[in-house]
C-alpha atoms as a PDB file:
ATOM      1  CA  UNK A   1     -14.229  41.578  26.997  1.00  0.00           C
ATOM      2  CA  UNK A   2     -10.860  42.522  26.972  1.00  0.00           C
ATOM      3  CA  UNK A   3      -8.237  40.623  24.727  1.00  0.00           C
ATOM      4  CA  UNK A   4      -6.211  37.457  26.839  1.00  0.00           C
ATOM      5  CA  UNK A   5      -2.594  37.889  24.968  1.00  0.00           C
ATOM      6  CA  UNK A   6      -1.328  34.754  27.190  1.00  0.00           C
ATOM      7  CA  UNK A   7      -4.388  32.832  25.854  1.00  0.00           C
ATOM      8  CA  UNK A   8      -3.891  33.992  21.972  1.00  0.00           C
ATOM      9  CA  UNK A   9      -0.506  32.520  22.640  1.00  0.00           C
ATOM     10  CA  UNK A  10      -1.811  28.960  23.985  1.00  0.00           C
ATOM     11  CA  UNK A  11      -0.228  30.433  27.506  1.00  0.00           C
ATOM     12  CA  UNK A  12      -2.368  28.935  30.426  1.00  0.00           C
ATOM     13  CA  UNK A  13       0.204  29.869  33.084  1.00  0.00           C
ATOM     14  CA  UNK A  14       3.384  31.531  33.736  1.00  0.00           C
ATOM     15  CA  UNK A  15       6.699  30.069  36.058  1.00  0.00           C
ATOM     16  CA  UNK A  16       9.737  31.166  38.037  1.00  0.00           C
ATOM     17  CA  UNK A  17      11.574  29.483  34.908  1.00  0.00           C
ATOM     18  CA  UNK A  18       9.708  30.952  32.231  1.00  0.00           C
ATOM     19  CA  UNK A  19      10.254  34.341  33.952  1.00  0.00           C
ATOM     20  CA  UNK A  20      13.332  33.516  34.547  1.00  0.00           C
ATOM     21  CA  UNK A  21      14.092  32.690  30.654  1.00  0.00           C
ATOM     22  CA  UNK A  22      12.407  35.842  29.279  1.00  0.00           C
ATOM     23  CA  UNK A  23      14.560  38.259  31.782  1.00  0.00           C
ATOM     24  CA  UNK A  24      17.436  36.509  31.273  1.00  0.00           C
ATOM     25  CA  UNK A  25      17.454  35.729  27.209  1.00  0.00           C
ATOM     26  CA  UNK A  26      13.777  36.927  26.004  1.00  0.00           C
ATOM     27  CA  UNK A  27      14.875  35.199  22.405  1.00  0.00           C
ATOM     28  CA  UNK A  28      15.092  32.179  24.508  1.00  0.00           C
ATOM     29  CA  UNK A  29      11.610  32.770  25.777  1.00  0.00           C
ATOM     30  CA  UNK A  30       9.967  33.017  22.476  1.00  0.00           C
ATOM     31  CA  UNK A  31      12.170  30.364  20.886  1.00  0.00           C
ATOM     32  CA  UNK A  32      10.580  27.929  24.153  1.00  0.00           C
ATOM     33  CA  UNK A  33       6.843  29.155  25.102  1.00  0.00           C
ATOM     34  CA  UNK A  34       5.457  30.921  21.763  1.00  0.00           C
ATOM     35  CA  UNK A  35       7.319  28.307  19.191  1.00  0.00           C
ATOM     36  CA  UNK A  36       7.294  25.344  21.132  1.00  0.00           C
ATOM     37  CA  UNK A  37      10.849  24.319  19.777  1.00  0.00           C
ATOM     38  CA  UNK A  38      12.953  21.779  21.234  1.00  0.00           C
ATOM     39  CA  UNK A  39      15.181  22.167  23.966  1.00  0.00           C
ATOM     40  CA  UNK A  40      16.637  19.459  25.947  1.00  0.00           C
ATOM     41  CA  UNK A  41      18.775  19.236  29.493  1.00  0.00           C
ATOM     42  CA  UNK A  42      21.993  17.792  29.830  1.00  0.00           C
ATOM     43  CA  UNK A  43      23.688  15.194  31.949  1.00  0.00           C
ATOM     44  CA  UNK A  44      23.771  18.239  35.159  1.00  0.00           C
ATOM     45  CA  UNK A  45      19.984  19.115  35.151  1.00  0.00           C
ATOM     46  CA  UNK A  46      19.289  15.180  34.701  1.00  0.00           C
ATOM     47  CA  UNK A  47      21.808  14.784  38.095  1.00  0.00           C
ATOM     48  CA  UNK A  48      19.867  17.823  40.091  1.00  0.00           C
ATOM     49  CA  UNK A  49      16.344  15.844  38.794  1.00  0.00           C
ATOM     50  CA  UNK A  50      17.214  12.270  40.159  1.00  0.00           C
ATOM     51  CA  UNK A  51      19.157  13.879  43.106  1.00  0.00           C
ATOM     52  CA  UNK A  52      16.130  15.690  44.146  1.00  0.00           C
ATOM     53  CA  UNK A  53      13.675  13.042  43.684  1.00  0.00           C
ATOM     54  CA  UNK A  54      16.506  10.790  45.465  1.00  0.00           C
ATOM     55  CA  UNK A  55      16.017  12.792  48.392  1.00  0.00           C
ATOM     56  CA  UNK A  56      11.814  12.912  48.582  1.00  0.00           C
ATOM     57  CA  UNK A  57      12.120   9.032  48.290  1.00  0.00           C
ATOM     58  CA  UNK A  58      14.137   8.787  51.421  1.00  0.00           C
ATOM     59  CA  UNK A  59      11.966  11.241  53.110  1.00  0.00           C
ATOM     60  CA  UNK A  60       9.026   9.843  52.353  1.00  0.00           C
ATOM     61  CA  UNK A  61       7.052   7.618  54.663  1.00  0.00           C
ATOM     62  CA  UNK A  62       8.827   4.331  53.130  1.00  0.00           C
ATOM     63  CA  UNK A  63      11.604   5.522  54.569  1.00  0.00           C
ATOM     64  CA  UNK A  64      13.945   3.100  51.819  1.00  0.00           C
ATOM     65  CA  UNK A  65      17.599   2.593  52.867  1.00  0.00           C
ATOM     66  CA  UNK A  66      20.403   5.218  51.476  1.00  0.00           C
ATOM     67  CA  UNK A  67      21.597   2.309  49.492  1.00  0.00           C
ATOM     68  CA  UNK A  68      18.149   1.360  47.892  1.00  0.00           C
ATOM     69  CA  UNK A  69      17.764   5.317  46.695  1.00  0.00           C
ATOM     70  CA  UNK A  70      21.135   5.046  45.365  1.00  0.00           C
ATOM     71  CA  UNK A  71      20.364   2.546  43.045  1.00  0.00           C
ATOM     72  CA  UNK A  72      16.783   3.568  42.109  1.00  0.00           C
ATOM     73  CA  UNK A  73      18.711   7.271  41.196  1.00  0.00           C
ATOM     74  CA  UNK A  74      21.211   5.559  39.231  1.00  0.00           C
ATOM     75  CA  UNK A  75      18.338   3.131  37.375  1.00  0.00           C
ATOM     76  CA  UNK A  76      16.150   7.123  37.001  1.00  0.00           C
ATOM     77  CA  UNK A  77      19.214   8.648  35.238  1.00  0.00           C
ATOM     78  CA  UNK A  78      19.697   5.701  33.005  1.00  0.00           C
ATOM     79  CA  UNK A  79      15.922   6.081  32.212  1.00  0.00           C
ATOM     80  CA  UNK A  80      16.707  10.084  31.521  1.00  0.00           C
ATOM     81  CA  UNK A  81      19.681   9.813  29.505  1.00  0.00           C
ATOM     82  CA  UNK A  82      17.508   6.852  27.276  1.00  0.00           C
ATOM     83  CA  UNK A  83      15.113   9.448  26.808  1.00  0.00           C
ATOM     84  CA  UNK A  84      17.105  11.983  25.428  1.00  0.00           C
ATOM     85  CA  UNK A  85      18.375   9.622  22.660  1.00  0.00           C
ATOM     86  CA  UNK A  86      21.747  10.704  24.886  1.00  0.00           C
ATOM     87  CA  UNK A  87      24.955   8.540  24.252  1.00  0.00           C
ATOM     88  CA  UNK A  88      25.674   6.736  27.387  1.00  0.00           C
ATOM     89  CA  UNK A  89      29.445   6.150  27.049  1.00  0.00           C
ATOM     90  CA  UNK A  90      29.454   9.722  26.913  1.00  0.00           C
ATOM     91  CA  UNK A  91      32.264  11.394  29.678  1.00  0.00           C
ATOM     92  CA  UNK A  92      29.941  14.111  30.546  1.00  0.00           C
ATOM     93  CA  UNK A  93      27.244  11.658  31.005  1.00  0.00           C
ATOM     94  CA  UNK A  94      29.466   9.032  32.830  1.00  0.00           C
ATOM     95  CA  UNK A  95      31.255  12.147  35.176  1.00  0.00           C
ATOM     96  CA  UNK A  96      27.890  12.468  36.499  1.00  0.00           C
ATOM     97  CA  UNK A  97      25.809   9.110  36.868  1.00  0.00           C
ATOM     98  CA  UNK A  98      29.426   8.433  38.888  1.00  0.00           C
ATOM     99  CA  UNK A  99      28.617  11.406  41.453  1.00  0.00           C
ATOM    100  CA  UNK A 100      25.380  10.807  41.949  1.00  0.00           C
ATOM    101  CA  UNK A 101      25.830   8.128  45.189  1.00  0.00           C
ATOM    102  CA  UNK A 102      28.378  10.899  46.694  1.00  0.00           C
ATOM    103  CA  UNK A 103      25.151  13.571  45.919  1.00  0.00           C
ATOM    104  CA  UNK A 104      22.854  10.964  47.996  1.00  0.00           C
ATOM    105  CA  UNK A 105      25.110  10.359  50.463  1.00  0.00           C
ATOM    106  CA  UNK A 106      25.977  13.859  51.361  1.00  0.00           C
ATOM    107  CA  UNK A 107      22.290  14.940  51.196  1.00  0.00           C
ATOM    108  CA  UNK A 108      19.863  12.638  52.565  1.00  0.00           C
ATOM    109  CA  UNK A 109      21.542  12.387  56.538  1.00  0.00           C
ATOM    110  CA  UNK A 110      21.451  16.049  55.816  1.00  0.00           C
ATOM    111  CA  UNK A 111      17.659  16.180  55.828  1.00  0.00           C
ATOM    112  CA  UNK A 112      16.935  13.288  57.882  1.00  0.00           C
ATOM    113  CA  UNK A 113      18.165  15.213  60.619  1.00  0.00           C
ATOM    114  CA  UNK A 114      15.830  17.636  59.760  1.00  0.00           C
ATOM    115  CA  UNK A 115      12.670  15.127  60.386  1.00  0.00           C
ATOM    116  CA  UNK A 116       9.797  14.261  57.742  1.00  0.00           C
ATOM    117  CA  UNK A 117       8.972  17.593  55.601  1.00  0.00           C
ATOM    118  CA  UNK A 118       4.960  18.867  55.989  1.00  0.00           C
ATOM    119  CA  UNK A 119       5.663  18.432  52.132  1.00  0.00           C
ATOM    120  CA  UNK A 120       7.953  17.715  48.976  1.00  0.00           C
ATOM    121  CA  UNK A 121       7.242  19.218  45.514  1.00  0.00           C
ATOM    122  CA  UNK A 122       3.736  20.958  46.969  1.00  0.00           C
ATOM    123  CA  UNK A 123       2.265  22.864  43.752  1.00  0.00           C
ATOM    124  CA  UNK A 124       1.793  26.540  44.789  1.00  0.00           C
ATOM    125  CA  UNK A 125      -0.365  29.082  42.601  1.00  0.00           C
ATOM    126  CA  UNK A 126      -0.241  32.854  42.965  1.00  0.00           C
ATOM    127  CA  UNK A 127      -2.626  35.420  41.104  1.00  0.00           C
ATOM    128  CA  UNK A 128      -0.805  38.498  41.055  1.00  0.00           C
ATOM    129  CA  UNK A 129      -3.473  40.490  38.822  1.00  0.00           C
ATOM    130  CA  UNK A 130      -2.995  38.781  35.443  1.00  0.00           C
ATOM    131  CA  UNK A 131      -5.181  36.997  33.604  1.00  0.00           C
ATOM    132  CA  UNK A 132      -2.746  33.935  34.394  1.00  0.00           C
ATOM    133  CA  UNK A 133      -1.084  32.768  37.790  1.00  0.00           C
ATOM    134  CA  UNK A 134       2.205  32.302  38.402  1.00  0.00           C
ATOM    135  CA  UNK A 135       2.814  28.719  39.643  1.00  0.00           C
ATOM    136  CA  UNK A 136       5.745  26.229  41.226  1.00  0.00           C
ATOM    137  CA  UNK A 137       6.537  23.306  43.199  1.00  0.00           C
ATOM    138  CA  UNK A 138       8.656  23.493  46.680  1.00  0.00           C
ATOM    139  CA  UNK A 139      10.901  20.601  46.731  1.00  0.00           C
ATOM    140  CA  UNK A 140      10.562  20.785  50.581  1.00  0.00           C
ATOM    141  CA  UNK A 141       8.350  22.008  53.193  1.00  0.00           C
ATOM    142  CA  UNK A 142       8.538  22.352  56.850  1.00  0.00           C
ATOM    143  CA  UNK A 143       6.912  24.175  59.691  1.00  0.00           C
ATOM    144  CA  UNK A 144       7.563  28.463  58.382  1.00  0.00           C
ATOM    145  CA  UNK A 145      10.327  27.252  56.020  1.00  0.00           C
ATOM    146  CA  UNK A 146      10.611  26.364  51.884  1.00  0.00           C
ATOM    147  CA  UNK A 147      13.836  24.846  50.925  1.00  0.00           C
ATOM    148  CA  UNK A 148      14.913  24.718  47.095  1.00  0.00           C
ATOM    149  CA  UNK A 149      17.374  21.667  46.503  1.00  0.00           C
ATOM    150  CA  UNK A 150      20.691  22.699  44.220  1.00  0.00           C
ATOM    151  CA  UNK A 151      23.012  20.250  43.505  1.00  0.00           C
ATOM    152  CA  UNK A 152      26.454  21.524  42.243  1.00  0.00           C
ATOM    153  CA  UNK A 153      29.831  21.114  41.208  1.00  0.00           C
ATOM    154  CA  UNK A 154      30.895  24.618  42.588  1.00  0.00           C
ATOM    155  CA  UNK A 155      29.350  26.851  45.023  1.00  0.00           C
ATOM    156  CA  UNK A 156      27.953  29.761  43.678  1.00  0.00           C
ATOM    157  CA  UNK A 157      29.884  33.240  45.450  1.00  0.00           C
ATOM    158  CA  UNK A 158      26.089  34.441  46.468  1.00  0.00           C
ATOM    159  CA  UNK A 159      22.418  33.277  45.319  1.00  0.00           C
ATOM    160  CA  UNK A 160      22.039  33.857  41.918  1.00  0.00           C
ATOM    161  CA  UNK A 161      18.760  36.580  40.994  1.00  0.00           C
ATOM    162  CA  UNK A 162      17.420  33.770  38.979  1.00  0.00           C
ATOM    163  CA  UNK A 163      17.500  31.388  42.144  1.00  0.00           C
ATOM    164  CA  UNK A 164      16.329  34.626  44.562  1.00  0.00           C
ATOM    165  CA  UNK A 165      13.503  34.637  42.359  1.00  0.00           C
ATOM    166  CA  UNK A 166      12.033  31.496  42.180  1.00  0.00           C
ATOM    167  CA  UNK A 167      12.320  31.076  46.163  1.00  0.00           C
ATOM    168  CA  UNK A 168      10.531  34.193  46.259  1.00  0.00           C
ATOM    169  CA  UNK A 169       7.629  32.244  45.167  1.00  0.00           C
ATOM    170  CA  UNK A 170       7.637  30.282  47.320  1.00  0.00           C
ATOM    171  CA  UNK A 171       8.173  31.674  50.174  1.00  0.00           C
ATOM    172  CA  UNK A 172       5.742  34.442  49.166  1.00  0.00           C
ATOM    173  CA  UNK A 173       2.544  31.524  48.775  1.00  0.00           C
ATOM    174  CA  UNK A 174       3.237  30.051  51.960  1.00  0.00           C
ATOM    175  CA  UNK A 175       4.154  33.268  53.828  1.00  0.00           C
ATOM    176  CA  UNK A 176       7.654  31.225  55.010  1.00  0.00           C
ATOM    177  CA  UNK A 177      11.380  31.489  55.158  1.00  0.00           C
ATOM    178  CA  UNK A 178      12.873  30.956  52.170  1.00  0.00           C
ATOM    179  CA  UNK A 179      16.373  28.928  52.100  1.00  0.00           C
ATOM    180  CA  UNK A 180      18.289  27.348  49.679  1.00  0.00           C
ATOM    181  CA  UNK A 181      20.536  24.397  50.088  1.00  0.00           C
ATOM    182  CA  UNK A 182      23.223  24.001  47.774  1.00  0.00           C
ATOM    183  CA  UNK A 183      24.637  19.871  47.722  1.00  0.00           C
ATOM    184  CA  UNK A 184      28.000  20.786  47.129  1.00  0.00           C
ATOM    185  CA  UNK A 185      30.584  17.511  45.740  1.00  0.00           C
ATOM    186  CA  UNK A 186      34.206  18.387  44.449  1.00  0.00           C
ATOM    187  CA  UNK A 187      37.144  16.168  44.957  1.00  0.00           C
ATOM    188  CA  UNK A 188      37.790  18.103  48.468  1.00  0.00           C
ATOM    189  CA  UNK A 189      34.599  18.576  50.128  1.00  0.00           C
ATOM    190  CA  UNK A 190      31.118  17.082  50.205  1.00  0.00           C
ATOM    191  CA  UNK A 191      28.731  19.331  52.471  1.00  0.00           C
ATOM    192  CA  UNK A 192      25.147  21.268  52.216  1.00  0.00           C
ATOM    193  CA  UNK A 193      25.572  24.865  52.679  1.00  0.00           C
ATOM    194  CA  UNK A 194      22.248  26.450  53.514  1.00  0.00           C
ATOM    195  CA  UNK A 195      21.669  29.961  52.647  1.00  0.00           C
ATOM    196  CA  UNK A 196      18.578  32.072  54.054  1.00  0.00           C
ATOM    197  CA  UNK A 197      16.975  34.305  51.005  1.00  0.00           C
ATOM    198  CA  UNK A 198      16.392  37.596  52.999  1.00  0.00           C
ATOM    199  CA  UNK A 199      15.303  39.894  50.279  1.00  0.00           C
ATOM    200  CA  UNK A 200      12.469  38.034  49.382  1.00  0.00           C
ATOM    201  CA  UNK A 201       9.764  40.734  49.085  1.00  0.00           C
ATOM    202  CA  UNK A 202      12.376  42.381  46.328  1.00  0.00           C
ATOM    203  CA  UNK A 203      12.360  39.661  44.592  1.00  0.00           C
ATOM    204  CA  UNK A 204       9.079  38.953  44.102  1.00  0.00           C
ATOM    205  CA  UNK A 205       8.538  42.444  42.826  1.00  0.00           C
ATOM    206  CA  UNK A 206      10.685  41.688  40.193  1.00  0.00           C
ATOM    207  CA  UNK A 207       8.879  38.381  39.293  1.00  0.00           C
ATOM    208  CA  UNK A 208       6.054  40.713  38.899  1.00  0.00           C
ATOM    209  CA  UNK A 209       8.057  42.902  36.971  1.00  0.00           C
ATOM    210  CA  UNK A 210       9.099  40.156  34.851  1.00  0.00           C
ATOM    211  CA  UNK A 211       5.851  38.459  34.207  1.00  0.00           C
ATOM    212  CA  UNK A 212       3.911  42.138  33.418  1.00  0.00           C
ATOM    213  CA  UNK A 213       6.826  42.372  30.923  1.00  0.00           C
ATOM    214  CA  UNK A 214       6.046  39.094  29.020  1.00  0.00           C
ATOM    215  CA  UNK A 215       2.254  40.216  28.986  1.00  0.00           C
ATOM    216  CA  UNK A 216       3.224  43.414  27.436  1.00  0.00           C
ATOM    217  CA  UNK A 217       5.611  41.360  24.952  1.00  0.00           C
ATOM    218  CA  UNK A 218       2.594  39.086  24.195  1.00  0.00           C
ATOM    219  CA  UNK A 219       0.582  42.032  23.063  1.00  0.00           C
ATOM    220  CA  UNK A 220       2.654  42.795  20.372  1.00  0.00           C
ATOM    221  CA  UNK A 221       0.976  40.398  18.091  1.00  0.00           C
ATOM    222  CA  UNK A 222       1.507  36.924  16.681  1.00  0.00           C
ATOM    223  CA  UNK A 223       4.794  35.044  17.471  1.00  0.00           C
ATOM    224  CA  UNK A 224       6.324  35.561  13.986  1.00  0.00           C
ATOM    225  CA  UNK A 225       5.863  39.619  14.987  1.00  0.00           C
ATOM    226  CA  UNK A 226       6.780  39.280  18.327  1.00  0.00           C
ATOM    227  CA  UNK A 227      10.262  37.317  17.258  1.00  0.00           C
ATOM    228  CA  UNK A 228      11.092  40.283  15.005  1.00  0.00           C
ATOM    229  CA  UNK A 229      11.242  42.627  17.615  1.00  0.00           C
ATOM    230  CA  UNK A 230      14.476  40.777  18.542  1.00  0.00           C
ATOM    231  CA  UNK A 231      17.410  38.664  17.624  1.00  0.00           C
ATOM    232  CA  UNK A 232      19.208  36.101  19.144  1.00  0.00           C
ATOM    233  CA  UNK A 233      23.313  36.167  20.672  1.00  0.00           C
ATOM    234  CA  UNK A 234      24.231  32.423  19.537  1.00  0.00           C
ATOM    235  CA  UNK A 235      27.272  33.208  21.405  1.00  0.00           C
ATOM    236  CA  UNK A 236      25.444  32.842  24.697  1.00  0.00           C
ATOM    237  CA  UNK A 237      25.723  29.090  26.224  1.00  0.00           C
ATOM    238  CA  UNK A 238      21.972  29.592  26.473  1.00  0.00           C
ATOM    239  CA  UNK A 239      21.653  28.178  22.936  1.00  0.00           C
ATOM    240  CA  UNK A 240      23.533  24.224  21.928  1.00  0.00           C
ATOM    241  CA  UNK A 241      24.020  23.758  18.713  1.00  0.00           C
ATOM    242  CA  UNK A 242      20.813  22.088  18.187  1.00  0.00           C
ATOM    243  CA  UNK A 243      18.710  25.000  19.622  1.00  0.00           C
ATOM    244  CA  UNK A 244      20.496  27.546  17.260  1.00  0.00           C
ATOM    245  CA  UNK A 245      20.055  25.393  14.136  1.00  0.00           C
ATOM    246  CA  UNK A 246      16.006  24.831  14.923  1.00  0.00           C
ATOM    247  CA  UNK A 247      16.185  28.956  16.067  1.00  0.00           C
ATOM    248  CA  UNK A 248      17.674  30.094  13.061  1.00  0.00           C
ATOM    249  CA  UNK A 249      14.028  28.569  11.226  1.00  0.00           C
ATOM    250  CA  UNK A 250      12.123  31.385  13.328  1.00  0.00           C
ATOM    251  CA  UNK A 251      14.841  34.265  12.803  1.00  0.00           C
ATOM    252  CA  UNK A 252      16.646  33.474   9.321  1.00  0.00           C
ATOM    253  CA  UNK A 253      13.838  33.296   7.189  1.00  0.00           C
END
């Protein structure tokens, strides 16, 4: 039988964001999926989570008031920032639970208007040929079309690869359009800009790419091997403070 290198490593399946991580910092890869080390979100990711799950609530067949999500998003990033042992009085942390009702507001007319989704955060599974599939959740699903929700602060000057990628997924499993909406809040304008993905089939070549990569990195050997084949840039704003500390235990021996 031939050797499993993603099951030696305790690897049952592979993501867009684990791809993601290895092609964009592979230190960060192996620090994450073959240590298991610590890293934690900050007060952004927890406003895209609560945003996002906002926006399924009001969606769903419920159908709560804008006002009710509100609060229930505001009471979710509370519970988020508790469990990250996060100080609350902290601006960062205060900037965004304050943004979040503006998020909500701007977003959820946005989609109503689009009608109930087929589906929100549908689990899709894809076996490309390796001896684990690569797997991901659509926030939304309609008739030929997978949205990805982004909130931000800024609007991006084009998709990002990283983002290209993961909607390749997507739209690649349910054989759809792929678009991405971007919530976009600044002190001037609150809008969604939706942005059609059209290179999709590209892209999902280079998830391929990416994931055959990590199997050949697996095969190097054990973890403590496979981290010597590299080192990390702490410069990058990949790694906090935290992260480098616990990564400096796997590469300063």
């Amino acid at each position: 039988m031939m050797k499993n290198d993603f099951e030696e490593h305790g690897i049952e399946h592979l993501s867009a964001s684990s791809i993601n991580t290895y092609i964009t910092d592979p230190c960060k890869f192996i620090y994450k999926y073959l240590f298991n080390m610590p890293t934690k979100a900050g007060a952004p990711a927890w406003r895209g989570i609560v945003v996002d799950e906002a926006i399924g609530i009001y969606l769903s067949s419920e159908k709560p008031s804008i006002e009710k999500v509100k609060e229930l998003a505001i009471k979710r990033f509370r519970g988020l920032t508790e469990h990250n042992e996060a100080d609350h009085s902290d601006p960062k942390i205060l900037k965004e639970r304050r943004l979040i009702p503006t998020y909500i507001q701007t977003a959820c007319p946005y989609y109503g208007d689009m009608g109930k989704p087929i589906s929100y955060q549908k689990h899709v599974s894809i076996d490309v040929g390796l001896p684990v599939p690569i797997i991901g959740f659509i926030d939304l699903q309609y008739e030929g079309v997978v949205r990805d929700i982004k909130t931000v602060s800024r609007m991006p000057s084009k998709i990002p690869e990283t983002v290209k990628r993961q909607l390749s997924l997507y739209a690649t499993a349910e054989q759809s359009t792929a678009i991405v909406d971007y919530v976009n809040v600044t002190k001037t304008k609150k809008d969604v800009r939706s942005i059609v993905v059209d290179d999709v089939e590209e892209q999902f070549e280079d998830l391929i790419s990416g994931a055959k990569a990590i199997q050949r990195l697996l095969s190097i050997g054990d973890k403590n091997e496979i981290a010597q084949a590299f080192f990390p840039n702490f410069d990058s704003w990949m790694w906090s403070e935290e992260e480098t500390a616990n990564a400096k235990t796997i590469w300063r021996k």
